[in-house]
PDB file of N, CA and C in Angstrom:
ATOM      1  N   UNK A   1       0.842  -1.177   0.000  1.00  0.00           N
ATOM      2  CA  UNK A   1       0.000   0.000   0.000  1.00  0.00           C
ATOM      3  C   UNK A   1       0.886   1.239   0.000  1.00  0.00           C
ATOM      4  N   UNK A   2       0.683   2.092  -0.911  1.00  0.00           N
ATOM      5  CA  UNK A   2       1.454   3.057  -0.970  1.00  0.00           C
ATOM      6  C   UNK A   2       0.665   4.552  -0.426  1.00  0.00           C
ATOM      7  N   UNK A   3       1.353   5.115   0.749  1.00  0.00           N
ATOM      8  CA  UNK A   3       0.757   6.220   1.377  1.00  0.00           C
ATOM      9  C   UNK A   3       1.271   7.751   0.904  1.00  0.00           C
ATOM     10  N   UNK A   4       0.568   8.836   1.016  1.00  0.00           N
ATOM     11  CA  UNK A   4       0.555   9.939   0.288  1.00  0.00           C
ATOM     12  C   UNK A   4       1.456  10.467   1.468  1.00  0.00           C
ATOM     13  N   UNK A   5       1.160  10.278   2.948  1.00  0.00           N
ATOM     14  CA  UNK A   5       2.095  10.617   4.123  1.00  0.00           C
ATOM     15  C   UNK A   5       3.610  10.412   3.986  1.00  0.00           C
ATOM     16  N   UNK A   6       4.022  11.788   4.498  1.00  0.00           N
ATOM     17  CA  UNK A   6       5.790  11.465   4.358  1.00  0.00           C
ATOM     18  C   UNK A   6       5.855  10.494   5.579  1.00  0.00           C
ATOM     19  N   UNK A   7       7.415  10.000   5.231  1.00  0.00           N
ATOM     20  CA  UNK A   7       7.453   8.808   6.567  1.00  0.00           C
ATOM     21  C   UNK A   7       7.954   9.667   7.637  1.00  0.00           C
ATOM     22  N   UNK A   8       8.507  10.923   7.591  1.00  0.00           N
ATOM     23  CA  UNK A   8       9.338  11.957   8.744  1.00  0.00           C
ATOM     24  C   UNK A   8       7.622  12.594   8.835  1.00  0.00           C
ATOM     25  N   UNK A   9       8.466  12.506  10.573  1.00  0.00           N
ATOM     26  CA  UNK A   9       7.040  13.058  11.541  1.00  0.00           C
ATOM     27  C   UNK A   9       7.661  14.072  12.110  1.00  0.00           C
ATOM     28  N   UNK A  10       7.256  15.389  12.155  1.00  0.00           N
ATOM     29  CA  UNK A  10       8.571  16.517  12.511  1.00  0.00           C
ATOM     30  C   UNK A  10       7.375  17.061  13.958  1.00  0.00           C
ATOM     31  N   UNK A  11       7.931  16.801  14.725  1.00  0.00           N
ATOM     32  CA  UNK A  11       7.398  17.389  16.424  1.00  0.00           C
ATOM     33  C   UNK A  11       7.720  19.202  16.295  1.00  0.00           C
ATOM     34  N   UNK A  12       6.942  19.277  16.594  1.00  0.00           N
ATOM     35  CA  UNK A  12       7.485  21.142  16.635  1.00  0.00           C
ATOM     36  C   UNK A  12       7.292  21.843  18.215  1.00  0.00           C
ATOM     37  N   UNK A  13       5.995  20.940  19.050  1.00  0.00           N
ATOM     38  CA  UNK A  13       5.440  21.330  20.074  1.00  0.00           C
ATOM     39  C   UNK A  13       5.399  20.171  20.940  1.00  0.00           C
ATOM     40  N   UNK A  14       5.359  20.492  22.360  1.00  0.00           N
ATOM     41  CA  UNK A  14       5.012  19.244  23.287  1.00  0.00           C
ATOM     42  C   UNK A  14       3.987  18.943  22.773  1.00  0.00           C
ATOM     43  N   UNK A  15       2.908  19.552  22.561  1.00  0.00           N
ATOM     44  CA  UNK A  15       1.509  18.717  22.227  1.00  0.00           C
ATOM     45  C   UNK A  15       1.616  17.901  20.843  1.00  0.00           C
ATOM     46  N   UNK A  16       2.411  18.073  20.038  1.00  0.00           N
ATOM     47  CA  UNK A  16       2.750  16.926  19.462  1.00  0.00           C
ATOM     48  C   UNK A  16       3.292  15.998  19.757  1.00  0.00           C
ATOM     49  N   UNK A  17       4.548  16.203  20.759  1.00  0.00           N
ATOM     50  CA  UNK A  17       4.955  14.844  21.208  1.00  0.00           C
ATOM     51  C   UNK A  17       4.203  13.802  22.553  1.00  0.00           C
ATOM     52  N   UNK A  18       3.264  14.640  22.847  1.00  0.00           N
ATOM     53  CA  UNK A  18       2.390  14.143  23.829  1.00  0.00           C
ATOM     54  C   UNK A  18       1.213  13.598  22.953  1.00  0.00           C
ATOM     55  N   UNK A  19       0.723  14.151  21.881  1.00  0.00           N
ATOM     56  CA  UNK A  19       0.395  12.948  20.919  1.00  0.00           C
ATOM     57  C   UNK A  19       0.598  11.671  20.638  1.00  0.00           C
ATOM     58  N   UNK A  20       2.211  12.039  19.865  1.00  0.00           N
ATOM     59  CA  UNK A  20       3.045  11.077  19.709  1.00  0.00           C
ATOM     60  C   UNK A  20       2.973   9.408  20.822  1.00  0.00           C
ATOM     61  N   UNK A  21       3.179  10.028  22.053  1.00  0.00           N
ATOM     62  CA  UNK A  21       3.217   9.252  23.474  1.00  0.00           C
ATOM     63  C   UNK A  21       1.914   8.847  23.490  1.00  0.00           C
ATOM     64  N   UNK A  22       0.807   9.343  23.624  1.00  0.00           N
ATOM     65  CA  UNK A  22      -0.541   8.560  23.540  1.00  0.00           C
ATOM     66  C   UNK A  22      -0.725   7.171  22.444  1.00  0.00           C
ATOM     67  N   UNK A  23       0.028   7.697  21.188  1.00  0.00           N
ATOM     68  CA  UNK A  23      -0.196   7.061  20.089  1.00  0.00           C
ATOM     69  C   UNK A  23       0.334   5.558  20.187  1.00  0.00           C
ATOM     70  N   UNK A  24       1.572   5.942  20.435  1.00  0.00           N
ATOM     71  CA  UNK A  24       2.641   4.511  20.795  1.00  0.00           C
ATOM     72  C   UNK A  24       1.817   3.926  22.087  1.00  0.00           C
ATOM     73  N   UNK A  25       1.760   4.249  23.381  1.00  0.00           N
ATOM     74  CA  UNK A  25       1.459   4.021  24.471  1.00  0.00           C
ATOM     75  C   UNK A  25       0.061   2.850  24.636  1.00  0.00           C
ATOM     76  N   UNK A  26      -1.187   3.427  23.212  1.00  0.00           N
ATOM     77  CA  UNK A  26      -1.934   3.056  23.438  1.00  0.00           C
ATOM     78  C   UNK A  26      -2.149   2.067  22.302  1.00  0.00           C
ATOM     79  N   UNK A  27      -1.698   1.506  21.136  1.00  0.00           N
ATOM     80  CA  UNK A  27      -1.567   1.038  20.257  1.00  0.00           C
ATOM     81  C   UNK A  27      -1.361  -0.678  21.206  1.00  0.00           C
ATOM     82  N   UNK A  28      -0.778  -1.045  22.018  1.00  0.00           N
ATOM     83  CA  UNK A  28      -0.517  -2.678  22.797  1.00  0.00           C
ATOM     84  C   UNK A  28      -2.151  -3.088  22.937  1.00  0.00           C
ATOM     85  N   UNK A  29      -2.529  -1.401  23.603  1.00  0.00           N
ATOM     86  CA  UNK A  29      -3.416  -1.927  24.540  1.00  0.00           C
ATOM     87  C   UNK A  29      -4.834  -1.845  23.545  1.00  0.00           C
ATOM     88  N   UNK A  30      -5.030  -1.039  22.703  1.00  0.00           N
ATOM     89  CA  UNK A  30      -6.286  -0.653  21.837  1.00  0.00           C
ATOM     90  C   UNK A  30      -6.287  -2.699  21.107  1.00  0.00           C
ATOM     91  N   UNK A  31      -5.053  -3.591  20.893  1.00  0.00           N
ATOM     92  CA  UNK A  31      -4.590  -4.551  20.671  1.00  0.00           C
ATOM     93  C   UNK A  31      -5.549  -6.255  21.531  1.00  0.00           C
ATOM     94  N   UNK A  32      -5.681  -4.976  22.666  1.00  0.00           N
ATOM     95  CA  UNK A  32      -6.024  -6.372  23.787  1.00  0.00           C
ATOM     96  C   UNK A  32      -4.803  -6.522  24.306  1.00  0.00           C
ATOM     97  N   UNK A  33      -3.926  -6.104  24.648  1.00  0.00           N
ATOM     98  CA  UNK A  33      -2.377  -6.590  25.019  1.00  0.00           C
ATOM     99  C   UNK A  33      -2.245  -6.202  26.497  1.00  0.00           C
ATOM    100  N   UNK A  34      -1.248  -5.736  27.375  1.00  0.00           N
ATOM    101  CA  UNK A  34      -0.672  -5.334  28.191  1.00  0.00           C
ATOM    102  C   UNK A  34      -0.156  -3.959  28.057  1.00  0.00           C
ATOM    103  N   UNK A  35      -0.744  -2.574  28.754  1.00  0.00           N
ATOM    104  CA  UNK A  35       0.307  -1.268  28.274  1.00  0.00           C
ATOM    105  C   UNK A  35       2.299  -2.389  28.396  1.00  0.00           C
ATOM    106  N   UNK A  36       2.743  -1.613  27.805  1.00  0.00           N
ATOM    107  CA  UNK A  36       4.103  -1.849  27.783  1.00  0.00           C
ATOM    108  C   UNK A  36       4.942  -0.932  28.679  1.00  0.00           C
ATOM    109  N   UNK A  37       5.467  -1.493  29.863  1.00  0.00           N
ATOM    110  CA  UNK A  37       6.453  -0.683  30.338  1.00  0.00           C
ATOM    111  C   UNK A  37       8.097  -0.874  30.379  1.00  0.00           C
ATOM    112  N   UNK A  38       9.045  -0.061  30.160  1.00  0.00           N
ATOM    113  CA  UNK A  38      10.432  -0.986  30.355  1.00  0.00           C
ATOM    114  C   UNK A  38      10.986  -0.062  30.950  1.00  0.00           C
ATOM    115  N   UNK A  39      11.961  -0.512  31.524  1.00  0.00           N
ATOM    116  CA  UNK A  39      13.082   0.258  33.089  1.00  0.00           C
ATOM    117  C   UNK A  39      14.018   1.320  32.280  1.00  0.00           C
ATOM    118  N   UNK A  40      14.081   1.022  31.019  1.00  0.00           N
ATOM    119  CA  UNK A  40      15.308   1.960  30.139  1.00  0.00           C
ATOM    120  C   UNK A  40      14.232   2.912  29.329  1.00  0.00           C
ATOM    121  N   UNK A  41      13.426   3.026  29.568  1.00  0.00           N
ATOM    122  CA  UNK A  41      13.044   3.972  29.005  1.00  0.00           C
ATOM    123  C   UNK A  41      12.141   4.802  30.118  1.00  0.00           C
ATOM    124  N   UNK A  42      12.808   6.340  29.996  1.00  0.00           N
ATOM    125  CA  UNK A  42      12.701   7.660  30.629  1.00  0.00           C
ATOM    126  C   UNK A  42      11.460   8.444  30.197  1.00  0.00           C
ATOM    127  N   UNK A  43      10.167   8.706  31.367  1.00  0.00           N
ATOM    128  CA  UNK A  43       8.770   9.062  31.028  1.00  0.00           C
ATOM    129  C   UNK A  43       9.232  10.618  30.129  1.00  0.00           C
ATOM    130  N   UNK A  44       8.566  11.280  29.218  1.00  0.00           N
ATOM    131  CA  UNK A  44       9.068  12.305  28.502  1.00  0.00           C
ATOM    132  C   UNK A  44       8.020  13.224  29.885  1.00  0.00           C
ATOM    133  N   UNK A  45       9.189  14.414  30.324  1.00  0.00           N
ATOM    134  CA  UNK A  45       8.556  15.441  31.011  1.00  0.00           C
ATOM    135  C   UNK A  45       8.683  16.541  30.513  1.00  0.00           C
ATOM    136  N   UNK A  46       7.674  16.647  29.431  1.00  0.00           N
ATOM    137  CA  UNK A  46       7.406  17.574  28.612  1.00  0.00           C
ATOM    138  C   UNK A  46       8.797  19.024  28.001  1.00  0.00           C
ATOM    139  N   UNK A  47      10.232  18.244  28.193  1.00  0.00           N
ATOM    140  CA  UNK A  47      11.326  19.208  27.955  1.00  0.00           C
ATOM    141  C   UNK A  47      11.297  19.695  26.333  1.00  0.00           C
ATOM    142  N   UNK A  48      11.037  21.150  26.184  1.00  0.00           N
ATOM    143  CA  UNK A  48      11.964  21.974  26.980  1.00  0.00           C
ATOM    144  C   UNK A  48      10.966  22.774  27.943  1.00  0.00           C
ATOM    145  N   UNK A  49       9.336  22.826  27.949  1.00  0.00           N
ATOM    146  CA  UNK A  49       8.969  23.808  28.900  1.00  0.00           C
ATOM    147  C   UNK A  49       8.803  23.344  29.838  1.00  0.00           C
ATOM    148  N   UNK A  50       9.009  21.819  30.409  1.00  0.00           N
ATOM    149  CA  UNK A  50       8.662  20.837  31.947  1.00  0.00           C
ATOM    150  C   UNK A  50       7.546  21.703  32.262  1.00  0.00           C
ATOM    151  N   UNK A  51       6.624  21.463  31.693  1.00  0.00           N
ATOM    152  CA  UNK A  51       5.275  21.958  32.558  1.00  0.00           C
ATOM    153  C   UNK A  51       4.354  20.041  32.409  1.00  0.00           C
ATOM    154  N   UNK A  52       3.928  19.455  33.965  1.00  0.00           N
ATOM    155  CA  UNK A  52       3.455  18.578  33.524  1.00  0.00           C
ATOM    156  C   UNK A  52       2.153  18.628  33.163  1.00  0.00           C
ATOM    157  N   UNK A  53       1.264  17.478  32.558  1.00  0.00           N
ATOM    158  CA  UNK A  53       0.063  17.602  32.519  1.00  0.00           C
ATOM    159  C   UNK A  53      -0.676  16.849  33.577  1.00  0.00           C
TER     160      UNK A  53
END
């Protein structure tokens, strides 16, 4: 299947990358799966303005 979407996803704003994080995050579970957690990977706190939600 050939998509009209570029494959580069360019973040410009936290609220895109807090998108981003919903997207991945919830994709196991929308699955029926288990959320996925692992020890090497660092929760994103919204840098550069660290304001949380």
């Amino acid at each position: 299947m050939i998509s009209n979407r570029p494959f580069d996803v360019l973040l410009y704003t936290p609220d895109d990358v807090w998108t981003r994080i919903r997207y991945v995050e919830g994709n196991p579970v929308k699955d029926g799966l288990a959320a996925q957690k692992w020890p090497f990977v660092t929760p994103y706190d919204n840098w550069p303005l660290h304001k949380r939600r």
